[in-house]
N, C-alpha and C. Protein backbone atom coordinates (compact mmCIF):
# COMPACT_ATOMS: atom_id res chain seq x y z
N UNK A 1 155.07 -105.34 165.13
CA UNK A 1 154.73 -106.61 164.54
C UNK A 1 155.57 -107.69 165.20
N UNK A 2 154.77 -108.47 165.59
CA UNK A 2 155.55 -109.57 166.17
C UNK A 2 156.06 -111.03 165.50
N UNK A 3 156.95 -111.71 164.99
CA UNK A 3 157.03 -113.00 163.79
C UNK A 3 157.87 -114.24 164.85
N UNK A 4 157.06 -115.01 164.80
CA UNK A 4 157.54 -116.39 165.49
C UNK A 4 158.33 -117.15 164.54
N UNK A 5 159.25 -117.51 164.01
CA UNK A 5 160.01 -118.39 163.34
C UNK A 5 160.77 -119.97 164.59
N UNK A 6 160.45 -121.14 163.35
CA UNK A 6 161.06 -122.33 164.38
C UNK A 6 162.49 -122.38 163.68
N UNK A 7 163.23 -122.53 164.24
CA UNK A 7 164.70 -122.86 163.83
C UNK A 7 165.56 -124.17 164.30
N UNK A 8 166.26 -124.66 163.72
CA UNK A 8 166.77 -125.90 164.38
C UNK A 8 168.03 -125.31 165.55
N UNK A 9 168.04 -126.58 166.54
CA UNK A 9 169.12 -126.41 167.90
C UNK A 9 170.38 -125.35 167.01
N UNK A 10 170.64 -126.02 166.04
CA UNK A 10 172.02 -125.35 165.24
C UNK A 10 171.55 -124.56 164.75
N UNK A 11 170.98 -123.55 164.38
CA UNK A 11 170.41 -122.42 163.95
C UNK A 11 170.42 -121.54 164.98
N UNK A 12 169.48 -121.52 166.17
CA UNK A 12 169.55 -120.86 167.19
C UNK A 12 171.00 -120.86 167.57
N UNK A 13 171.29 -121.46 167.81
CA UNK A 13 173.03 -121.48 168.24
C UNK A 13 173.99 -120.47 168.02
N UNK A 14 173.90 -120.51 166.29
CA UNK A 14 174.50 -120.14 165.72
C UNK A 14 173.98 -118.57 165.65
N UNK A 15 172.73 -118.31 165.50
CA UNK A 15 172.61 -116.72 166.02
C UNK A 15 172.82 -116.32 167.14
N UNK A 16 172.79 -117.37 168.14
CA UNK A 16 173.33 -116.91 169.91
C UNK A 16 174.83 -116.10 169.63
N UNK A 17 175.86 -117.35 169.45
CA UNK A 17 176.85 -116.64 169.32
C UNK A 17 177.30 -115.71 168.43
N UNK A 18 176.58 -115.69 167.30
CA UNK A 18 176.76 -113.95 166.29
C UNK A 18 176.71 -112.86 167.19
N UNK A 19 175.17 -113.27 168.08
CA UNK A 19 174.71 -111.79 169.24
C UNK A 19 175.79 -111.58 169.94
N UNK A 20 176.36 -112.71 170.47
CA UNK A 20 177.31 -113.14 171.83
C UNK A 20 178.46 -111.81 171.43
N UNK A 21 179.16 -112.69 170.09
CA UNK A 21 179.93 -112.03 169.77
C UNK A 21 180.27 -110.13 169.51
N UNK A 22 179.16 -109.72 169.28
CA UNK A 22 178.69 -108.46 169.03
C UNK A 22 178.20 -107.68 170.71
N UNK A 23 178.33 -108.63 171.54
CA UNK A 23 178.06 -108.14 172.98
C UNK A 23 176.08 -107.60 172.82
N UNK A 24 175.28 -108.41 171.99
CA UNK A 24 174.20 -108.11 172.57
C UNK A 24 173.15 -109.55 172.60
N UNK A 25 172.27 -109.27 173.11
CA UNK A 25 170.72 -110.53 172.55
C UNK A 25 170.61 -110.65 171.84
N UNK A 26 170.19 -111.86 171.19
CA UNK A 26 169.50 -112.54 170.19
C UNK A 26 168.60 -111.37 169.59
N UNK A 27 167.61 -111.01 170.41
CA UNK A 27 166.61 -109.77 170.16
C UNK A 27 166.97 -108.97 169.46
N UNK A 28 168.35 -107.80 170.39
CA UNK A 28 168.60 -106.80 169.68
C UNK A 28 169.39 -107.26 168.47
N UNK A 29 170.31 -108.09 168.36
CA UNK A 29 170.66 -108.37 167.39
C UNK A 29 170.20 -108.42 165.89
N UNK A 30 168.97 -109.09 165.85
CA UNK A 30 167.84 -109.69 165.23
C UNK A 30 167.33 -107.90 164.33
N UNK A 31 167.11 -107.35 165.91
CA UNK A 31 166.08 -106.11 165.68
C UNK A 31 167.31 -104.74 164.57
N UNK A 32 168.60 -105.03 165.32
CA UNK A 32 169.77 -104.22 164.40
C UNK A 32 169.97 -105.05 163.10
N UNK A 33 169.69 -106.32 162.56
CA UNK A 33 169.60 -106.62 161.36
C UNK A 33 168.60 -106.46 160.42
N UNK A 34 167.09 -106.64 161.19
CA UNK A 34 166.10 -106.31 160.44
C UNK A 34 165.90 -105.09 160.07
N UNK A 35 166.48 -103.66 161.01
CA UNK A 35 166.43 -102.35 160.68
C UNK A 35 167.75 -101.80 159.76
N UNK A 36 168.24 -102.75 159.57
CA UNK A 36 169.48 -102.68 158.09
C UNK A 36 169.02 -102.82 156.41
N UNK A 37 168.01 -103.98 156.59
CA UNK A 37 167.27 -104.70 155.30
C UNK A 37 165.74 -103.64 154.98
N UNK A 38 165.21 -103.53 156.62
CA UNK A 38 163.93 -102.59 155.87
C UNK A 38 163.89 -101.97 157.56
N UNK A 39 164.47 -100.79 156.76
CA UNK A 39 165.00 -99.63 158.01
C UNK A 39 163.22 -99.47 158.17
N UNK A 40 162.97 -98.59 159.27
CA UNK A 40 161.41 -98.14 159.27
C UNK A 40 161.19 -97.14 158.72
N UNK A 41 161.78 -95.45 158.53
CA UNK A 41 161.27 -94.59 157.97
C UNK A 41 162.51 -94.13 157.56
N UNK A 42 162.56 -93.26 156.67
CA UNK A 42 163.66 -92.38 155.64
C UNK A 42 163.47 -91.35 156.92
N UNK A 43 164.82 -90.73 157.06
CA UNK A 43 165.08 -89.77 158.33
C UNK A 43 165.38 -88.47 157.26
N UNK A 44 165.47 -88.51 156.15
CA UNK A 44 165.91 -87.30 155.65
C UNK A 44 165.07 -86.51 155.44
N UNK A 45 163.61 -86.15 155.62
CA UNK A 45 162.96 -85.16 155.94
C UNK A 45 163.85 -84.29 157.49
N UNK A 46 164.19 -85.23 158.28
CA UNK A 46 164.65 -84.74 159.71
C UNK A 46 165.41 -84.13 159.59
N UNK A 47 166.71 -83.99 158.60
CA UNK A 47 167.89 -82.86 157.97
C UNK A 47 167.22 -81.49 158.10
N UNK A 48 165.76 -81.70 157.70
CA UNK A 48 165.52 -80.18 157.42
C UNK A 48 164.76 -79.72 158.69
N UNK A 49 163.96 -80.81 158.43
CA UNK A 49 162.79 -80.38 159.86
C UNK A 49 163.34 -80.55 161.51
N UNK A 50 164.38 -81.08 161.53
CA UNK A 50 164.56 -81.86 162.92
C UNK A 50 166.18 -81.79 163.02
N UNK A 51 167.25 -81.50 162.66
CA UNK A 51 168.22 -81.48 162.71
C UNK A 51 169.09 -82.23 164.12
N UNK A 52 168.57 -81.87 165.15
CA UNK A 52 168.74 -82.60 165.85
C UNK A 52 168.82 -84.25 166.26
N UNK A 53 167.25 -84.38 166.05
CA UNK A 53 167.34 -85.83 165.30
C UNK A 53 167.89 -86.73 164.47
N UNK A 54 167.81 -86.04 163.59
CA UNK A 54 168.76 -86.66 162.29
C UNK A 54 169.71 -86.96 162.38
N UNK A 55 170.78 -86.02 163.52
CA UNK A 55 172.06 -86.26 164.16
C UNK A 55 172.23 -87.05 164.78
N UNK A 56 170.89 -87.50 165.64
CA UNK A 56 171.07 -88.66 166.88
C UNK A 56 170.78 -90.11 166.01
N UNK A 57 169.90 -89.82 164.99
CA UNK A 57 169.73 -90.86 164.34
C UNK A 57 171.27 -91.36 163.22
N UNK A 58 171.84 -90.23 162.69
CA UNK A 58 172.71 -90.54 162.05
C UNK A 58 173.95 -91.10 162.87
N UNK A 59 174.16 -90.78 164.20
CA UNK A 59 175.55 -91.44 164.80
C UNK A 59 174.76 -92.65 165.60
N UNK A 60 173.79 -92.58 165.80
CA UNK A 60 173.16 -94.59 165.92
C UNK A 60 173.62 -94.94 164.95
N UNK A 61 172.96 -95.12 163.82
CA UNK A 61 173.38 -95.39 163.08
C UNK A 61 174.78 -95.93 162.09
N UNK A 62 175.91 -94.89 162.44
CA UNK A 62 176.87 -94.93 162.26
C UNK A 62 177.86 -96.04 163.50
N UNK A 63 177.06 -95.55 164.41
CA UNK A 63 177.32 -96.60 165.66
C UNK A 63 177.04 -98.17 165.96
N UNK A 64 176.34 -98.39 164.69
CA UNK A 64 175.59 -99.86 164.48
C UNK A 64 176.42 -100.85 163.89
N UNK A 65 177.52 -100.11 162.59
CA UNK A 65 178.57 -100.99 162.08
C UNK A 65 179.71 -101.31 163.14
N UNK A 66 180.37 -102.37 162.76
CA UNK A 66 181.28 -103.10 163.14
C UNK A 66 182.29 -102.63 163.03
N UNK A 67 183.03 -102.37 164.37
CA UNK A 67 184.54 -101.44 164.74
C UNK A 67 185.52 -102.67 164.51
N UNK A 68 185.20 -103.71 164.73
CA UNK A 68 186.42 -105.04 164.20
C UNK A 68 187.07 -105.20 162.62
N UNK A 69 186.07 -104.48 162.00
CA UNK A 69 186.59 -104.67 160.40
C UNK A 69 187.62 -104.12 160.48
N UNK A 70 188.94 -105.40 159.57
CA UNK A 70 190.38 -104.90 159.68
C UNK A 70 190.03 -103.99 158.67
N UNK A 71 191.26 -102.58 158.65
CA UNK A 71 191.21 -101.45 157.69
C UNK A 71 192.18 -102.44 156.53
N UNK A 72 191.84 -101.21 155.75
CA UNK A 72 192.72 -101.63 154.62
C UNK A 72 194.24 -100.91 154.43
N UNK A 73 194.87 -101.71 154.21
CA UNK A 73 196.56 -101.78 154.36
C UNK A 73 197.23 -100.52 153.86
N UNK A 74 198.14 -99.83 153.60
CA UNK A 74 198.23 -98.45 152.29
C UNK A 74 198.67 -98.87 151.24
N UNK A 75 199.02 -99.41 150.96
CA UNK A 75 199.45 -100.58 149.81
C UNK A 75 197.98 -100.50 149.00
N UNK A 76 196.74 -101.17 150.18
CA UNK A 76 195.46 -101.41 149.26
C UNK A 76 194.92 -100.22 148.65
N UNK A 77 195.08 -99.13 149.35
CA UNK A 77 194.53 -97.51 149.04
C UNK A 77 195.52 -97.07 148.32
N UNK A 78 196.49 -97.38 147.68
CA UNK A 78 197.45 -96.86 146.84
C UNK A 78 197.12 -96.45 145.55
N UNK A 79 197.31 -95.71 144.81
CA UNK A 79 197.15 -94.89 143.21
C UNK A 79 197.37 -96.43 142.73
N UNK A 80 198.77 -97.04 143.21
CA UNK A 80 199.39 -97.82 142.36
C UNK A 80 198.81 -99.41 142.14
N UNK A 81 198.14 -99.39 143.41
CA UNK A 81 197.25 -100.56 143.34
C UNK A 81 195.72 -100.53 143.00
N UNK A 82 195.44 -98.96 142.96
CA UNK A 82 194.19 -99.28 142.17
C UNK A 82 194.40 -98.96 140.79
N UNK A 83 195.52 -98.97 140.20
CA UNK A 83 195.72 -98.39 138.69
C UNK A 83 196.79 -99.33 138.31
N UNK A 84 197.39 -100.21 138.56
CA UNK A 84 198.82 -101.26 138.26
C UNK A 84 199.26 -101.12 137.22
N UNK A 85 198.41 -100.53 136.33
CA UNK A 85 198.87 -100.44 134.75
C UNK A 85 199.06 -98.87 134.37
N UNK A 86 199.19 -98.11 134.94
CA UNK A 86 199.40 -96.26 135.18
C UNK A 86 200.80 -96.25 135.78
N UNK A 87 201.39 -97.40 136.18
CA UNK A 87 202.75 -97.08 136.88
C UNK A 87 203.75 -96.87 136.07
């Protein structure tokens, strides 16, 4: 399916450099967000039937999020900070 959308100069722009930033096109960019919101098919028949697949599809997949997200601190993963009132 193909969808033409008009966008203003600052609109386009502003998805250029999202792609930029992420090291791809506008396109793929576009095409890795729209397959986030309404993926095309449920792969979990492929667990059973296809195992292989499912694997290649599951580390795409896994390969699609963002390696820049700072982790969280040990402080944040702490007993003591998710319970402050257990101490």
């Amino acid at each position: 399916m193909n969808v033409t959308i008009e966008l203003s100069d600052e609109q386009a722009a502003a998805l250029k450099a999202q792609a930029l930033a992420e090291g791809l096109t506008v396109e793929h960019w576009l095409e890795r967000l729209a397959s986030q919101f309404a993926p095309s098919a449920s792969i979990a028949h492929l667990q059973k039937t296809n195992p292989e697949e499912w694997a290649r599809r599951f580390h795409e997949w896994a390969e699609s999020h963002d390696r820049t997200t700072p982790l969280l601190s040990e402080h944040a993963i702490s007993r003591e900070s998710i319970y402050p009132d257990r101490v």
